[in-house]
Every structure is written in structure tokens, then in C-alpha cells.
PDB file of N, CA and C in Angstrom:
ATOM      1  N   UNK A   1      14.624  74.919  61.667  1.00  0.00           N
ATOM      2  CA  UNK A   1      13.730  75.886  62.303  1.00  0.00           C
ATOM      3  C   UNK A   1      13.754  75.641  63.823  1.00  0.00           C
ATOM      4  N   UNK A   2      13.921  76.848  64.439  1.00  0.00           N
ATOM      5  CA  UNK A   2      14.092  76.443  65.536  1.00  0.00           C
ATOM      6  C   UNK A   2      12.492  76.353  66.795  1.00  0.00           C
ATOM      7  N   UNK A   3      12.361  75.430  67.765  1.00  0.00           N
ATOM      8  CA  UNK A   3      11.120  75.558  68.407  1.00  0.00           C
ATOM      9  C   UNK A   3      10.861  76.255  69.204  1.00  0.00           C
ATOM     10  N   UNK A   4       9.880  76.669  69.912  1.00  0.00           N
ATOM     11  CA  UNK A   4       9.876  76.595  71.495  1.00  0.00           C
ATOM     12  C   UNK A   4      10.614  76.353  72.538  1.00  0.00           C
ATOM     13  N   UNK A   5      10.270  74.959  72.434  1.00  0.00           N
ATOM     14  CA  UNK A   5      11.327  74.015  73.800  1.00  0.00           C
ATOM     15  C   UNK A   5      12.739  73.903  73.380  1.00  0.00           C
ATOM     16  N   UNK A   6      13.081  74.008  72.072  1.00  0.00           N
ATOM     17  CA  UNK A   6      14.589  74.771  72.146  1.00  0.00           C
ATOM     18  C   UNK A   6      14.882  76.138  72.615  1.00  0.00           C
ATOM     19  N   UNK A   7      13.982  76.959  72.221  1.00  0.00           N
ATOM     20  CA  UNK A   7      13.834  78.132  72.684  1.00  0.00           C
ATOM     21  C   UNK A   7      14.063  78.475  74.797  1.00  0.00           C
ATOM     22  N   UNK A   8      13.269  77.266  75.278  1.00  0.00           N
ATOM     23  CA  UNK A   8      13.137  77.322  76.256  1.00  0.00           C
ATOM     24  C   UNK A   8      14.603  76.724  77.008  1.00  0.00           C
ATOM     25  N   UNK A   9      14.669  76.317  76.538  1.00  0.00           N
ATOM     26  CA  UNK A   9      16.029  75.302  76.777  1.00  0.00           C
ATOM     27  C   UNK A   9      17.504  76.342  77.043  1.00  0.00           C
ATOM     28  N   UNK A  10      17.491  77.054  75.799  1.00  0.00           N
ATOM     29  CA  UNK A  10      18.761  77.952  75.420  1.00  0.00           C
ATOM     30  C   UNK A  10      18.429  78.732  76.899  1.00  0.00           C
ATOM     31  N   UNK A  11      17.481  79.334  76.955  1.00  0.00           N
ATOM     32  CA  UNK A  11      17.201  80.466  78.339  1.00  0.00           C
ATOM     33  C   UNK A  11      17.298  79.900  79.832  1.00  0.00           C
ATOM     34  N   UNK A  12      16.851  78.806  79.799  1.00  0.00           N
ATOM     35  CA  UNK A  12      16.815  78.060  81.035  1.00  0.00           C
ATOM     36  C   UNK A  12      18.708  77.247  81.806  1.00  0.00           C
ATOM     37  N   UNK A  13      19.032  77.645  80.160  1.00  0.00           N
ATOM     38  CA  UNK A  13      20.943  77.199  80.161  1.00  0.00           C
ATOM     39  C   UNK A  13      21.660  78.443  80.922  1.00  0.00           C
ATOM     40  N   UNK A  14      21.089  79.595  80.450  1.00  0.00           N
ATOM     41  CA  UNK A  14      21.970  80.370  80.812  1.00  0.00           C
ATOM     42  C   UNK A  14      20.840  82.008  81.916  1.00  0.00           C
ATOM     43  N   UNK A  15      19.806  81.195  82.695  1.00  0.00           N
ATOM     44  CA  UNK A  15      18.906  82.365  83.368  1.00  0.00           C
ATOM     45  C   UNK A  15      18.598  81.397  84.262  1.00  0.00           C
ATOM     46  N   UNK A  16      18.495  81.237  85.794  1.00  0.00           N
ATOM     47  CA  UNK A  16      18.329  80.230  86.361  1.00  0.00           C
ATOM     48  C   UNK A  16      16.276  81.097  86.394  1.00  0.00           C
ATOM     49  N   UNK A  17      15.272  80.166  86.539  1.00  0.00           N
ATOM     50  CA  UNK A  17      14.243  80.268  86.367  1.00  0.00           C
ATOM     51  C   UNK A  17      13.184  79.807  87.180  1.00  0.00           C
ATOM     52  N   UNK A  18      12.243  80.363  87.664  1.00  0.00           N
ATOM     53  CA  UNK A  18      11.083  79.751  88.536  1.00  0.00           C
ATOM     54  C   UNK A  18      10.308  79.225  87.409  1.00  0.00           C
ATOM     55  N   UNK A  19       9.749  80.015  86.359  1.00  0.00           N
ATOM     56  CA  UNK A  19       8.820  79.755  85.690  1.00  0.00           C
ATOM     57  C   UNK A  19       9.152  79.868  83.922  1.00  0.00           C
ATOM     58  N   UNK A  20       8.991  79.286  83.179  1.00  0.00           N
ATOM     59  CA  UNK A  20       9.653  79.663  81.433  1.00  0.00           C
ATOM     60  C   UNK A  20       8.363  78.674  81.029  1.00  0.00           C
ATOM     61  N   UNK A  21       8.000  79.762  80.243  1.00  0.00           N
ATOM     62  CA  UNK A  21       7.265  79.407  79.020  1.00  0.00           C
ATOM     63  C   UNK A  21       7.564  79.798  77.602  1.00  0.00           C
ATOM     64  N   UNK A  22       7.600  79.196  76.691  1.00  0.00           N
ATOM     65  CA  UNK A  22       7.608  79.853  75.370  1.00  0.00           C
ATOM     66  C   UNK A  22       6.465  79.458  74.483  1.00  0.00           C
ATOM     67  N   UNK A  23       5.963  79.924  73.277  1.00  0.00           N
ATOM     68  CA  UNK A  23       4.906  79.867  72.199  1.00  0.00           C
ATOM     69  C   UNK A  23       5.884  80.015  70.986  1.00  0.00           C
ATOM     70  N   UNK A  24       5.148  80.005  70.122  1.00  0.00           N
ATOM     71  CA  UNK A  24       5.471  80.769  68.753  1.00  0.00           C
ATOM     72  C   UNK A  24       5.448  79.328  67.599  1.00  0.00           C
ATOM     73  N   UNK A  25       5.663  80.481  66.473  1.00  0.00           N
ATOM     74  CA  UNK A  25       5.306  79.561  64.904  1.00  0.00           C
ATOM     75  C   UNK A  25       6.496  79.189  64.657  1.00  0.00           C
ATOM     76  N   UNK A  26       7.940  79.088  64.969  1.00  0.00           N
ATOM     77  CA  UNK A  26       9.242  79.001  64.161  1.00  0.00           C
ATOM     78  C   UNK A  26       9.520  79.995  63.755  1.00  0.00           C
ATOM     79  N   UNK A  27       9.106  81.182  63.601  1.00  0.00           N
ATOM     80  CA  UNK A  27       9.141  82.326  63.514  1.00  0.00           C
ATOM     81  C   UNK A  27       9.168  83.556  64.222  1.00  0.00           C
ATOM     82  N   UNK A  28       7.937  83.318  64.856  1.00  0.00           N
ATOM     83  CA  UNK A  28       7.701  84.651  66.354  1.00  0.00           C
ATOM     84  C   UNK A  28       7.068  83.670  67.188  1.00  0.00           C
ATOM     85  N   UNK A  29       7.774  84.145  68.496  1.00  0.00           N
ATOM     86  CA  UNK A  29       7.735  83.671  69.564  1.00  0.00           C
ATOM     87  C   UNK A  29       7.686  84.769  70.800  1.00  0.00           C
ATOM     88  N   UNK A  30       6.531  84.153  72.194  1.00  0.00           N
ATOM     89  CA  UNK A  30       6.389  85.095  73.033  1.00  0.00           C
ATOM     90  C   UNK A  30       6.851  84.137  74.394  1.00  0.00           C
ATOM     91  N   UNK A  31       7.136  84.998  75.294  1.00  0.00           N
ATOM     92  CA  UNK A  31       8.203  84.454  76.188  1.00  0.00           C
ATOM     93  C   UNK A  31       7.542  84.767  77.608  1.00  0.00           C
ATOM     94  N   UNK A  32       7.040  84.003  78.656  1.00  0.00           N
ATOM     95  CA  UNK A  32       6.295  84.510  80.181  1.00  0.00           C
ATOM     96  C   UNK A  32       7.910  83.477  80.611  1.00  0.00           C
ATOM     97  N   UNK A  33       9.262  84.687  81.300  1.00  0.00           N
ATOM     98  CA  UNK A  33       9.722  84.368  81.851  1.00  0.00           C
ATOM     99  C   UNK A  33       9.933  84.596  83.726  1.00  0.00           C
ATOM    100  N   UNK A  34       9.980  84.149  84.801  1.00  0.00           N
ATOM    101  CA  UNK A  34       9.891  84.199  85.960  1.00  0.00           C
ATOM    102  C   UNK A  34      11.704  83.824  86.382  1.00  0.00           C
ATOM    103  N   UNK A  35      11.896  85.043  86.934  1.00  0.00           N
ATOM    104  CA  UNK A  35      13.498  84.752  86.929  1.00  0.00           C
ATOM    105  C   UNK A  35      13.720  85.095  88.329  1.00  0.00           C
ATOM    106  N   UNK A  36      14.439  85.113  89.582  1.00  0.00           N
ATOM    107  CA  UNK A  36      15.361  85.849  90.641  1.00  0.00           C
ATOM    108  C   UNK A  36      16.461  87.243  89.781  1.00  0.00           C
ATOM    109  N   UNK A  37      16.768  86.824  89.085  1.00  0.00           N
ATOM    110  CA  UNK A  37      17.727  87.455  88.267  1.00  0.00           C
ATOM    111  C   UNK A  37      16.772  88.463  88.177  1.00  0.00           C
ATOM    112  N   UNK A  38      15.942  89.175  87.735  1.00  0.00           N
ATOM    113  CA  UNK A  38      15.237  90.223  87.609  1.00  0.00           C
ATOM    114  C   UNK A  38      15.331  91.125  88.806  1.00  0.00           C
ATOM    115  N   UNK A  39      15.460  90.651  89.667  1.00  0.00           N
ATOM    116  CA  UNK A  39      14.598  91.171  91.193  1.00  0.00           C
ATOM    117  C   UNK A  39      15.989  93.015  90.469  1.00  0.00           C
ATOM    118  N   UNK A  40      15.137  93.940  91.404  1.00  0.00           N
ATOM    119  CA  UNK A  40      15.573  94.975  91.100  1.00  0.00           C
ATOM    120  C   UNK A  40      16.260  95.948  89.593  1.00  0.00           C
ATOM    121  N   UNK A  41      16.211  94.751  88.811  1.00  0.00           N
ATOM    122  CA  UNK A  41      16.193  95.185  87.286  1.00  0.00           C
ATOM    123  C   UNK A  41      14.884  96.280  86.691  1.00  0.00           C
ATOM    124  N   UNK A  42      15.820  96.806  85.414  1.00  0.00           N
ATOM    125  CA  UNK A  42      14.399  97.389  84.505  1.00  0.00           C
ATOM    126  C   UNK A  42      13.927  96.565  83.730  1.00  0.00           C
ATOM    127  N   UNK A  43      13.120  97.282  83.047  1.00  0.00           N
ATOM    128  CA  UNK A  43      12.292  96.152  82.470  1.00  0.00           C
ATOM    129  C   UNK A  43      14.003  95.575  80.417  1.00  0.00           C
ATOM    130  N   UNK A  44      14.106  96.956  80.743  1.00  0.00           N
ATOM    131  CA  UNK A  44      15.462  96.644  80.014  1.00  0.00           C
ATOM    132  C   UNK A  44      16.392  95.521  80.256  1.00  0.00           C
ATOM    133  N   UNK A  45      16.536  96.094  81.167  1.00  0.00           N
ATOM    134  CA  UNK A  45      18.134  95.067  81.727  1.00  0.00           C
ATOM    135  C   UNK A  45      17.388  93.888  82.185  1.00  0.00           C
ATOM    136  N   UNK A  46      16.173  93.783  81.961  1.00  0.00           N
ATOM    137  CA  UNK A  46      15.623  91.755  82.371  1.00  0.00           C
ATOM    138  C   UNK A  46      15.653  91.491  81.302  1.00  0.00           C
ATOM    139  N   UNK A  47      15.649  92.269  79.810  1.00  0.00           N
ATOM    140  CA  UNK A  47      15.662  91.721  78.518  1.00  0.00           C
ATOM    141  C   UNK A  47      16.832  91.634  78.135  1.00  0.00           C
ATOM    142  N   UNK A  48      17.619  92.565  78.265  1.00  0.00           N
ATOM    143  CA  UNK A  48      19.644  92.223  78.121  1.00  0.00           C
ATOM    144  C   UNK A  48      19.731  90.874  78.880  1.00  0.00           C
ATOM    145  N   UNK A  49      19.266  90.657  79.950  1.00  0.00           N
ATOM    146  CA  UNK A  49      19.247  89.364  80.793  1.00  0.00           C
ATOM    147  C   UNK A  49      19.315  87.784  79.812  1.00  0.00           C
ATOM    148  N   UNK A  50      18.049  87.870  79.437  1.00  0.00           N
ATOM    149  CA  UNK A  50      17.604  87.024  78.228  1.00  0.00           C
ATOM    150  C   UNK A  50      18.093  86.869  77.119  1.00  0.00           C
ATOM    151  N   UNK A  51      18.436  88.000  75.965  1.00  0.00           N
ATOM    152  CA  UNK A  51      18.967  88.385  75.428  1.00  0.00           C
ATOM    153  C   UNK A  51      20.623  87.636  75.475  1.00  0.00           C
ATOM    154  N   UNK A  52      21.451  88.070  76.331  1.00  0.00           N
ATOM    155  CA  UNK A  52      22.507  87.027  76.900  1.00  0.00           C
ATOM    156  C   UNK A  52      22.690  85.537  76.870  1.00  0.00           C
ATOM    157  N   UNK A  53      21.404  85.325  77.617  1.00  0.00           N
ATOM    158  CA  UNK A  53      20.904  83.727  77.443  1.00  0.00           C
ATOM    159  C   UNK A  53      20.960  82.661  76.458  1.00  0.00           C
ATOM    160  N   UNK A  54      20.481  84.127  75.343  1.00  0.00           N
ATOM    161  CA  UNK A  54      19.995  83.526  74.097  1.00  0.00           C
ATOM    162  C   UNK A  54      21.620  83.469  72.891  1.00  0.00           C
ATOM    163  N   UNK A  55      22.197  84.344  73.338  1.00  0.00           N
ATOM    164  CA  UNK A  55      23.707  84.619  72.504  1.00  0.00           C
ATOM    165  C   UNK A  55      23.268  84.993  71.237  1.00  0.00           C
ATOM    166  N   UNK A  56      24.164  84.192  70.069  1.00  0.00           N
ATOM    167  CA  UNK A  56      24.275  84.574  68.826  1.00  0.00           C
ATOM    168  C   UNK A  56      22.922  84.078  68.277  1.00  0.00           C
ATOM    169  N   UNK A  57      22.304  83.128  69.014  1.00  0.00           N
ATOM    170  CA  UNK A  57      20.759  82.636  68.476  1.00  0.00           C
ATOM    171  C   UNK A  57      19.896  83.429  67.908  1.00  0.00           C
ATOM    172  N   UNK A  58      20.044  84.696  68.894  1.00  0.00           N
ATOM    173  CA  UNK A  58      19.020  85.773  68.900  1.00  0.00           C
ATOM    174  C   UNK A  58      19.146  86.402  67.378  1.00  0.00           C
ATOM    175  N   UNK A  59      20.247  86.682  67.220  1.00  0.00           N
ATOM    176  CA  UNK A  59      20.080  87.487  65.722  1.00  0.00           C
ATOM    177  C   UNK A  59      20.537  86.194  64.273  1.00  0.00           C
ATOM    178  N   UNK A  60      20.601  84.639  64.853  1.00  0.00           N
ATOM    179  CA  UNK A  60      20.961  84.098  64.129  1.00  0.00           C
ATOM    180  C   UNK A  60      19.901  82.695  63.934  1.00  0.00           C
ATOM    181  N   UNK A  61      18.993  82.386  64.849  1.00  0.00           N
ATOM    182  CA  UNK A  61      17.817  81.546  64.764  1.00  0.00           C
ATOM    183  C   UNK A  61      16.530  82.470  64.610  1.00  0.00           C
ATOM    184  N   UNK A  62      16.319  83.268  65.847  1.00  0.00           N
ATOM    185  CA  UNK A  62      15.385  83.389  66.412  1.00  0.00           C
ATOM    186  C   UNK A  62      14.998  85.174  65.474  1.00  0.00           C
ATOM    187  N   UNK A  63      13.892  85.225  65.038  1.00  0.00           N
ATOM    188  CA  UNK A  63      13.852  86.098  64.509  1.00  0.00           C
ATOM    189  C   UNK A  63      13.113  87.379  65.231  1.00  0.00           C
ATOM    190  N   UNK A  64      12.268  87.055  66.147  1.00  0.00           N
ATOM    191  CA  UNK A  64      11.421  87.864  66.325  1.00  0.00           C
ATOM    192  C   UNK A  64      10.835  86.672  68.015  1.00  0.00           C
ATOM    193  N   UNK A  65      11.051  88.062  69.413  1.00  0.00           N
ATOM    194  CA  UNK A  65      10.852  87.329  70.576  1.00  0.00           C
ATOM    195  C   UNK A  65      10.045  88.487  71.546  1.00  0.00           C
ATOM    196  N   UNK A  66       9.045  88.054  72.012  1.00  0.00           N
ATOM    197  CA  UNK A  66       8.225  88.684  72.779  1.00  0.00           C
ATOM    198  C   UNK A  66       8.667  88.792  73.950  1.00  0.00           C
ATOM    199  N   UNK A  67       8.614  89.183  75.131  1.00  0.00           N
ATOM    200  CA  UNK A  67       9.002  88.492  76.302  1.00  0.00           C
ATOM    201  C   UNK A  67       8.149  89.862  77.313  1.00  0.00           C
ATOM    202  N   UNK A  68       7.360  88.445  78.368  1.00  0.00           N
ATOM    203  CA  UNK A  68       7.184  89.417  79.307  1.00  0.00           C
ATOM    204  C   UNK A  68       7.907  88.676  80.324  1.00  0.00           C
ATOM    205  N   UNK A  69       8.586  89.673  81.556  1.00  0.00           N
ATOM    206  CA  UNK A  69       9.428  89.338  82.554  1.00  0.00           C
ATOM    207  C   UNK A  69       9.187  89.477  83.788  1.00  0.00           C
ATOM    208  N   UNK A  70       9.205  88.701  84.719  1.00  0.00           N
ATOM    209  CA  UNK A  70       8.722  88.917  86.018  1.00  0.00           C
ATOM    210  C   UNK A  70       9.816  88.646  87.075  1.00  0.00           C
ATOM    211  N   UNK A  71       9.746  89.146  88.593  1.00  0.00           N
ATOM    212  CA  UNK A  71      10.341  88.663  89.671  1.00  0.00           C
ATOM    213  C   UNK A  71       9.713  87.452  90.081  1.00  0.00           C
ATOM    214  N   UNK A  72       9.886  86.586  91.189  1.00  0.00           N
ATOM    215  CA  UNK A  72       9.117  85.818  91.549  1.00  0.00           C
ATOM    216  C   UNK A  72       7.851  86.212  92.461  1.00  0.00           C
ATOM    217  N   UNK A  73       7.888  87.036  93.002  1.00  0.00           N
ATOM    218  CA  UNK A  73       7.211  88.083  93.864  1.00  0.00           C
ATOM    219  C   UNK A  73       5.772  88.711  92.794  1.00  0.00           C
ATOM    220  N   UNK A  74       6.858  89.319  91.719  1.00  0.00           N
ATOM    221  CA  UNK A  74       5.639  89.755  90.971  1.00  0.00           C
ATOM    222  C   UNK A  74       4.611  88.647  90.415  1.00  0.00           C
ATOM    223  N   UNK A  75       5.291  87.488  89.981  1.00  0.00           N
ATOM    224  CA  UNK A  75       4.484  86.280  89.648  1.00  0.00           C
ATOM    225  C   UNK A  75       3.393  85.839  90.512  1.00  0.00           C
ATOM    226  N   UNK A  76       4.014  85.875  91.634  1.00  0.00           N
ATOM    227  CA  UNK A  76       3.038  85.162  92.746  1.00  0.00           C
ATOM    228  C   UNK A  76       1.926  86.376  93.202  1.00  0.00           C
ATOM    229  N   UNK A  77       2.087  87.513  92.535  1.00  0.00           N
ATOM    230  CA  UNK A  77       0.662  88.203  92.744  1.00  0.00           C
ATOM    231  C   UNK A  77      -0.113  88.173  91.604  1.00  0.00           C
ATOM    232  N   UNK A  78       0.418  87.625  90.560  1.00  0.00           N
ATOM    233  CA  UNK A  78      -0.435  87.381  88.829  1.00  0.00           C
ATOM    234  C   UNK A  78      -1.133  85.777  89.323  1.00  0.00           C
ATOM    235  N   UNK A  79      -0.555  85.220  90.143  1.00  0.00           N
ATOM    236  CA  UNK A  79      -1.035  84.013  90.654  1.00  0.00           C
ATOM    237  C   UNK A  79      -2.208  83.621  90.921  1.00  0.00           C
TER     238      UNK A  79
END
């Protein structure tokens, strides 16, 4: 079963990151990621972003992934 901090790990390998958090049961998991990589993205293409990150995991560990996505900019006004 896979965790969290594996969870966090796989994304942080392949999304360089200000901020990564993950939750979840081994099952569903929700994602507060803070990336540069976002800056001028949709809210789509920051999840293809991740998505990427994650590779074959996604449809082969991970069953079910929340994710909210931010710039660093946008973070630092949720701040």
C-alpha cells in the first residue's frame, strides 16, 4: 500500500517544489502542491504536470488523488 510520503516523494522526484503536502488513507489521497512549474499553466496542465510526476503509479498504486495547485505567488497570498 502505498503512503503519503511515498506519495510525496514520487512528485517531489519529478516537479521541483516550494511547498508538497500529501494526506490520505492508502487509498485516497489529497495533494496542496506549490510548484514554479505552474506559473502560467491551467489548472489542467498543473495536473498533467503531476500526473507526469507520478508515471505509471498513478493508474497502478495510487487510486484516487486530490490535488490543489498553486504558483508560488498564489501561495504566498493564501499565506
Amino acid at each position: 500500500m502505498v503512503t503519503p510520503q511515498q506519495i510525496e516523494q514520487y512528485i517531489s522526484q519529478g516537479l521541483p517544489c516550494i511547498s508538497l503536502k500529501v494526506e490520505g488513507d492508502g487509498q485516497h489521497f489529497e495533494a496542496i502542491i506549490v510548484s514554479p512549474e505552474f506559473e502560467g499553466k491551467s489548472p489542467i496542465q498543473r495536473h498533467q504536470l503531476v500526473y507526469k510526476a507520478l508515471g505509471d503509479r498513478m493508474r497502478e498504486e495510487i487510486h484516487a488523488l486530490s490535488m490543489k495547485t498553486y504558483t508560488p505567488e498564489q501561495w504566498a497570498k493564501l499565506s
